[in-house]
PDB file of N, CA and C in Angstrom:
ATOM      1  N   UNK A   1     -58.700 -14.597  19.060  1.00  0.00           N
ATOM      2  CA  UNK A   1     -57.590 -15.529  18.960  1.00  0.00           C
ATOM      3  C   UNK A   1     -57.895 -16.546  17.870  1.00  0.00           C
ATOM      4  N   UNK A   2     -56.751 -16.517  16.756  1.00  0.00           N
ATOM      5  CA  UNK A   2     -56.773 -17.381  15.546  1.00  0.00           C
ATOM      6  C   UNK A   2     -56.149 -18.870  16.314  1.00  0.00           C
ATOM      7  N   UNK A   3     -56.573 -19.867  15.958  1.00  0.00           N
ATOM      8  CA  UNK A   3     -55.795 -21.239  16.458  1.00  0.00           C
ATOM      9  C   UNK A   3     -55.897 -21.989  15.051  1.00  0.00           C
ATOM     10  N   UNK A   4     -54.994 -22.737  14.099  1.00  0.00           N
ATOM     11  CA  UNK A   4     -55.095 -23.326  13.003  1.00  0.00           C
ATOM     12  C   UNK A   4     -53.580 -24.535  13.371  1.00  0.00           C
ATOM     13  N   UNK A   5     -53.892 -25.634  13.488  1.00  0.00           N
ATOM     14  CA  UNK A   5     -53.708 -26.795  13.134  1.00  0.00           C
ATOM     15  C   UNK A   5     -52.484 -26.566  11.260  1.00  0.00           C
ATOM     16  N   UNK A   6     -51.008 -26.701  11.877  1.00  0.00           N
ATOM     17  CA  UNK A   6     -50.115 -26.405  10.669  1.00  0.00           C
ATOM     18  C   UNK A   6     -49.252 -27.708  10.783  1.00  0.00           C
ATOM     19  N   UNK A   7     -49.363 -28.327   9.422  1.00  0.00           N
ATOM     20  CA  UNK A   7     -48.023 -29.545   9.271  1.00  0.00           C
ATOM     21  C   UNK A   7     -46.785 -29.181   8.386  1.00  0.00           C
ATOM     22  N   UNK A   8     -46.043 -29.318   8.868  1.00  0.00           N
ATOM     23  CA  UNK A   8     -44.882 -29.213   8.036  1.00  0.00           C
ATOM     24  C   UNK A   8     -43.794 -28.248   8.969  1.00  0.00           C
ATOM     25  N   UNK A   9     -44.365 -27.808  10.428  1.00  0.00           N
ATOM     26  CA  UNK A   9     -43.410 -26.748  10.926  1.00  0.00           C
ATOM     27  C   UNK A   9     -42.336 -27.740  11.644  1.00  0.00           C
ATOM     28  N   UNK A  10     -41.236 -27.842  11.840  1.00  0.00           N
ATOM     29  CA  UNK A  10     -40.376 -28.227  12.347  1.00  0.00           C
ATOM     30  C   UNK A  10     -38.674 -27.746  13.278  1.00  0.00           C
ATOM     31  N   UNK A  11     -38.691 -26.736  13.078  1.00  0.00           N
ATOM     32  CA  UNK A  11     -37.734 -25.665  13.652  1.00  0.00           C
ATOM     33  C   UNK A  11     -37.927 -24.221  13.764  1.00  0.00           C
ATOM     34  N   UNK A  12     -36.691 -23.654  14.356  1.00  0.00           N
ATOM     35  CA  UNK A  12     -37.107 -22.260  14.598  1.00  0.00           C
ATOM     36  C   UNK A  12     -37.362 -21.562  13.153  1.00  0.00           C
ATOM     37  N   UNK A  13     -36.633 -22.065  11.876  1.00  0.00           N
ATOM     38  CA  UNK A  13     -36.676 -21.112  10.674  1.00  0.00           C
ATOM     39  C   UNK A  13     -38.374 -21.003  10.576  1.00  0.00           C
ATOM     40  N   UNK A  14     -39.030 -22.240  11.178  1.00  0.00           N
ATOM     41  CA  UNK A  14     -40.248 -22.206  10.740  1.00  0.00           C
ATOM     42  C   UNK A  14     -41.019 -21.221  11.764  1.00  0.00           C
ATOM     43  N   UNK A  15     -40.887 -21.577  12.990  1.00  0.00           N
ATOM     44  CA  UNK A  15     -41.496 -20.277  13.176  1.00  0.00           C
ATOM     45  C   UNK A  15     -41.491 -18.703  13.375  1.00  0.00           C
ATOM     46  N   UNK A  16     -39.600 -18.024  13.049  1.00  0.00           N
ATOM     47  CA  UNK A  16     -39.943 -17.256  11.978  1.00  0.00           C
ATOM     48  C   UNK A  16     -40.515 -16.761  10.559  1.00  0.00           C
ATOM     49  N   UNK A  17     -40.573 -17.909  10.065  1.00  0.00           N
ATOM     50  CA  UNK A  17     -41.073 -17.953   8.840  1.00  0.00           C
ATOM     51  C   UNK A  17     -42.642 -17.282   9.138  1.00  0.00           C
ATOM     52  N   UNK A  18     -43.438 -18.243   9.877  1.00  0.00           N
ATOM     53  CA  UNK A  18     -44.771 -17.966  10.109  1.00  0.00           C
ATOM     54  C   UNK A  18     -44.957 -16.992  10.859  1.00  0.00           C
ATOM     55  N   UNK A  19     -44.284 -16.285  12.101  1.00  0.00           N
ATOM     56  CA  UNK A  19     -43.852 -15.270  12.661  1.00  0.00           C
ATOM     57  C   UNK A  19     -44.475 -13.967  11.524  1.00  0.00           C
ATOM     58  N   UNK A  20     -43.760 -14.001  11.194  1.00  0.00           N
ATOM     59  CA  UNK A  20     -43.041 -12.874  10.110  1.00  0.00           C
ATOM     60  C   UNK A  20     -44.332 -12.341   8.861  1.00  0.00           C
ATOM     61  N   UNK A  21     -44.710 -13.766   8.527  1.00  0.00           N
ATOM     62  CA  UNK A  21     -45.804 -13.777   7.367  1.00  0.00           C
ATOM     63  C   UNK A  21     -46.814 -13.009   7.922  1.00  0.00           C
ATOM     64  N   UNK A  22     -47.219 -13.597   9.325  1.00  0.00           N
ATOM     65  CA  UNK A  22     -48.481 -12.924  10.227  1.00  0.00           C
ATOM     66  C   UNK A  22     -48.340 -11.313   9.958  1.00  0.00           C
ATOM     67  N   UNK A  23     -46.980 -11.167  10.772  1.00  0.00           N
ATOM     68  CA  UNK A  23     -46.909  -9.966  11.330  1.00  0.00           C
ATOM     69  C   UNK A  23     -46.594  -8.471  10.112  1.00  0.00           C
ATOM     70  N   UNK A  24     -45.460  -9.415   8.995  1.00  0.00           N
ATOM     71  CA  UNK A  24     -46.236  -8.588   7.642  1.00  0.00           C
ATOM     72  C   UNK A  24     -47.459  -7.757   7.531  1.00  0.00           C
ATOM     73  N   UNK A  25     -48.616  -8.842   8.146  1.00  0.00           N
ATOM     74  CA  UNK A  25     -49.891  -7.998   6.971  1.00  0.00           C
ATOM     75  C   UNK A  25     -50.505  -7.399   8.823  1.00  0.00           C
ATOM     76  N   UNK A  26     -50.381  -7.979   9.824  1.00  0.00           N
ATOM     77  CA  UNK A  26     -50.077  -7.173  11.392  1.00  0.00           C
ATOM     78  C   UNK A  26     -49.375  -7.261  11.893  1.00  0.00           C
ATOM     79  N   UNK A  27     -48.751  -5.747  12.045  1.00  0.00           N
ATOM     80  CA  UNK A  27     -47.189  -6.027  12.780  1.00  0.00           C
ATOM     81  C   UNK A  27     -47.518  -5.437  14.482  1.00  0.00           C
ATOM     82  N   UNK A  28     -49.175  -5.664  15.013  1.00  0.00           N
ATOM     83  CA  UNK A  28     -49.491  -5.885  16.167  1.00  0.00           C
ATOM     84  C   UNK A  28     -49.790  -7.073  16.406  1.00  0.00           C
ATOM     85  N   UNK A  29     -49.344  -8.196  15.949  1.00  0.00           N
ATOM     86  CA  UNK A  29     -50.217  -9.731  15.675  1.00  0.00           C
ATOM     87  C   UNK A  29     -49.075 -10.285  16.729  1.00  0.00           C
ATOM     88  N   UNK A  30     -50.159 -10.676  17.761  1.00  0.00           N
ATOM     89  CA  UNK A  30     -49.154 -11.748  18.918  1.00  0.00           C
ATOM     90  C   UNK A  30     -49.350 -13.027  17.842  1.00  0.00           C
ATOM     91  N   UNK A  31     -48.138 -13.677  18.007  1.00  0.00           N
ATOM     92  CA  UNK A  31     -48.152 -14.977  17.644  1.00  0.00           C
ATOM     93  C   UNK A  31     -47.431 -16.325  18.238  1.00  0.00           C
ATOM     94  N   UNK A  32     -47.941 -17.134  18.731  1.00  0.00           N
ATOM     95  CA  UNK A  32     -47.725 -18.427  18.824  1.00  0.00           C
ATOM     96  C   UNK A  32     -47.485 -19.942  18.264  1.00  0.00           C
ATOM     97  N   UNK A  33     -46.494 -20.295  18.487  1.00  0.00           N
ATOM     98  CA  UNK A  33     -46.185 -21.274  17.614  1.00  0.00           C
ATOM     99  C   UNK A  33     -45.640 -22.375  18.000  1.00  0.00           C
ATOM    100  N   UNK A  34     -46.758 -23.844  18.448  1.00  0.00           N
ATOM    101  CA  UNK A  34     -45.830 -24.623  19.199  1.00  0.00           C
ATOM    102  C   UNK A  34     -45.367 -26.063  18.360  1.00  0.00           C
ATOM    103  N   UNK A  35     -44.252 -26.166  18.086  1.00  0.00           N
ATOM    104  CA  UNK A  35     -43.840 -26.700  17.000  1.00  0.00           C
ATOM    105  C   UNK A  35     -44.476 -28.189  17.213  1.00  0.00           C
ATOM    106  N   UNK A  36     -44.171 -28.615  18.376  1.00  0.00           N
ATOM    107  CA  UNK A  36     -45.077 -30.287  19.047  1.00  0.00           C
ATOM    108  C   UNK A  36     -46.051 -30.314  18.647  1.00  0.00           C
ATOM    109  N   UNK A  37     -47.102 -29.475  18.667  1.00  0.00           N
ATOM    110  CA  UNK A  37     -48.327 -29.642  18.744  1.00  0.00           C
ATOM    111  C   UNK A  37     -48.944 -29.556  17.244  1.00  0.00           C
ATOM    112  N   UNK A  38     -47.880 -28.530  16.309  1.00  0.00           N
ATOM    113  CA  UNK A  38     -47.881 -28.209  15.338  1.00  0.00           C
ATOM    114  C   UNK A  38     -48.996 -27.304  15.148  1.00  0.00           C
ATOM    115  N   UNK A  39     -49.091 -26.321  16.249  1.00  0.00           N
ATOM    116  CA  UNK A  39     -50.280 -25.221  16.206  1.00  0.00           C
ATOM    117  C   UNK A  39     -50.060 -23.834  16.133  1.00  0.00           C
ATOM    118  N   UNK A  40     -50.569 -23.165  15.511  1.00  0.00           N
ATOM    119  CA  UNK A  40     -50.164 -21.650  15.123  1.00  0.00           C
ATOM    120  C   UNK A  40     -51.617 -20.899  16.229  1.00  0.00           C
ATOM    121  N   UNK A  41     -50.917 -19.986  17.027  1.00  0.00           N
ATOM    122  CA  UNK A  41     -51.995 -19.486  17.747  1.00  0.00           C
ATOM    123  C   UNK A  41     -51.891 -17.824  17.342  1.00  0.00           C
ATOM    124  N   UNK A  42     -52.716 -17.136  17.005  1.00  0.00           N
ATOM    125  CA  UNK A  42     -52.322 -15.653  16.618  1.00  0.00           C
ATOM    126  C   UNK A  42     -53.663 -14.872  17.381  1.00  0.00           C
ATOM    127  N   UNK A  43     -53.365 -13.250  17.823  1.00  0.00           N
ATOM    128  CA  UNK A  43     -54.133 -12.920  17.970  1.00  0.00           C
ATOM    129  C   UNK A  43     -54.150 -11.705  17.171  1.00  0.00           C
ATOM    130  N   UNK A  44     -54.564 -11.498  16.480  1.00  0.00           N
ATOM    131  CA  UNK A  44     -54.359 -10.618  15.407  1.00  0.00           C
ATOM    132  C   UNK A  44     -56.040  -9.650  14.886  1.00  0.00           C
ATOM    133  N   UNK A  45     -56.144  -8.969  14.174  1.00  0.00           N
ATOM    134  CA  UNK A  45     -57.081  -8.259  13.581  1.00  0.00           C
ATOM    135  C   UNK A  45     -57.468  -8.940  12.312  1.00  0.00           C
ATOM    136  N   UNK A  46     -56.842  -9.550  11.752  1.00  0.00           N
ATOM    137  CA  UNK A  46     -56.716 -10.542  10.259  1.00  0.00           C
ATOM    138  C   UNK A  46     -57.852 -11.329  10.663  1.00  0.00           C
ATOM    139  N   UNK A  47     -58.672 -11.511   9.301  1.00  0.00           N
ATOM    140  CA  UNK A  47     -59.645 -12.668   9.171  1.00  0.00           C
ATOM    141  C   UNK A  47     -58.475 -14.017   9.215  1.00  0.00           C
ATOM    142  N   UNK A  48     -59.657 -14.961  10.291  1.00  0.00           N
ATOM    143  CA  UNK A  48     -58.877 -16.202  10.114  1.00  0.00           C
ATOM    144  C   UNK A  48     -58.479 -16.898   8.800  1.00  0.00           C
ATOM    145  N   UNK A  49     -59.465 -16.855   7.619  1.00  0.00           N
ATOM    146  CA  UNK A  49     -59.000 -17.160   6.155  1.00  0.00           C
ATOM    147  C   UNK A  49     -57.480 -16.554   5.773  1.00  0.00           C
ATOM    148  N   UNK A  50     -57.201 -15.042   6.387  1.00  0.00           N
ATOM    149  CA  UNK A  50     -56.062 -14.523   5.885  1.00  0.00           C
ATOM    150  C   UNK A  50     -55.270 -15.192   6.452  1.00  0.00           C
ATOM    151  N   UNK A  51     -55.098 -14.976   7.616  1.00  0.00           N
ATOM    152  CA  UNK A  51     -53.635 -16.271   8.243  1.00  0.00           C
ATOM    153  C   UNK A  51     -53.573 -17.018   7.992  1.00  0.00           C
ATOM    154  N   UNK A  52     -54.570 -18.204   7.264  1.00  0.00           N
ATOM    155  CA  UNK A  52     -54.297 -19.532   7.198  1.00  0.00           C
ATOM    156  C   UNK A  52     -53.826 -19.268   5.696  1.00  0.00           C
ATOM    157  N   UNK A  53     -53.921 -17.976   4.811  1.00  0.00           N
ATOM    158  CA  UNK A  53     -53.806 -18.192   3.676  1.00  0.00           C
ATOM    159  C   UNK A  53     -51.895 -17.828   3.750  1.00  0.00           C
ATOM    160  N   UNK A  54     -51.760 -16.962   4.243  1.00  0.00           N
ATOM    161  CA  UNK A  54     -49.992 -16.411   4.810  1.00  0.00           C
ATOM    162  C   UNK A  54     -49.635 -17.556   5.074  1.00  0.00           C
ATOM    163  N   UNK A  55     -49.960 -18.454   6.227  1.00  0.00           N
ATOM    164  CA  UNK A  55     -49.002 -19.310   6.425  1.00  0.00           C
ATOM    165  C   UNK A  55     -48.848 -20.635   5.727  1.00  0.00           C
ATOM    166  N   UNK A  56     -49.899 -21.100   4.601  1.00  0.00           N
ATOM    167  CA  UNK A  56     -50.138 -21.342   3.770  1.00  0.00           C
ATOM    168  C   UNK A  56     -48.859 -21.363   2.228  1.00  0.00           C
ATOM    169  N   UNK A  57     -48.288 -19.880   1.943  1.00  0.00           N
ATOM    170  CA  UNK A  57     -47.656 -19.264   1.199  1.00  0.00           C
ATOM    171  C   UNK A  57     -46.322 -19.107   1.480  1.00  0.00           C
ATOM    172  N   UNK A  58     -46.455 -19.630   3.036  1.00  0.00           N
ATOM    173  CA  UNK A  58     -44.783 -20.013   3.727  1.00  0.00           C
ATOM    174  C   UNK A  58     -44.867 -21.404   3.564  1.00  0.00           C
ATOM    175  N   UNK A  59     -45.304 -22.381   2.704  1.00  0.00           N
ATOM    176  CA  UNK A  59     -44.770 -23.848   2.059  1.00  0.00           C
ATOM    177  C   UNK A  59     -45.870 -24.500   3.090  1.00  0.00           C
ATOM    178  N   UNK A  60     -46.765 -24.293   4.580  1.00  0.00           N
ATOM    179  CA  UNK A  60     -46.930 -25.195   4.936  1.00  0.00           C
ATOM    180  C   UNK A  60     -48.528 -25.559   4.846  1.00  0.00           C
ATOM    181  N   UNK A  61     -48.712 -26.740   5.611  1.00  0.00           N
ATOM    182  CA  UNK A  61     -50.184 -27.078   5.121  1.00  0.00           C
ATOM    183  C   UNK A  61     -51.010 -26.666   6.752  1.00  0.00           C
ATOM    184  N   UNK A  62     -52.351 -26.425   5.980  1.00  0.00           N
ATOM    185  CA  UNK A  62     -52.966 -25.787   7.046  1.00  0.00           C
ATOM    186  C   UNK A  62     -54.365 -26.784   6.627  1.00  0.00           C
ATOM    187  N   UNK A  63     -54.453 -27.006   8.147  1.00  0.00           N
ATOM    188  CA  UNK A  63     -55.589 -27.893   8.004  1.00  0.00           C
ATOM    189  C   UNK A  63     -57.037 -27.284   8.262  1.00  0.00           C
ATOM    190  N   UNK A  64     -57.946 -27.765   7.167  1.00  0.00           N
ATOM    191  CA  UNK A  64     -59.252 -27.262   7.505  1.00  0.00           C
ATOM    192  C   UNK A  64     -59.780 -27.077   8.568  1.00  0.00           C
TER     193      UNK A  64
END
């Protein structure tokens, strides 16, 4: 389980947006997304660098 700390999500476009990016590069990738908390939870096969770099490339900021 990936957990990364994301600013900038604010509605549902966003978490299709990040949805989508994940599941692109795994389209077995559970994903979580709680907009309050502003946390992306994935469980995916992807190195954690790769998701943070996808959701990253969907405009938002991903914190170290």
């Amino acid at each position: 389980m990936i957990e990364l700390k994301v600013a900038g999500m604010t509605c549902q476009h966003c978490v299709r947006a990040v949805t989508q990016a994940i599941q692109g590069e795994d389209p077995q990738a559970a994903v979580q997304v709680d907009l309050v908390a502003g946390i992306v939870r994935a469980e995916t096969r992807l190195p954690r660098e790769k998701v943070a770099a996808l959701v990253a490339e969907e405009g938002y900021q991903v914190a170290a």
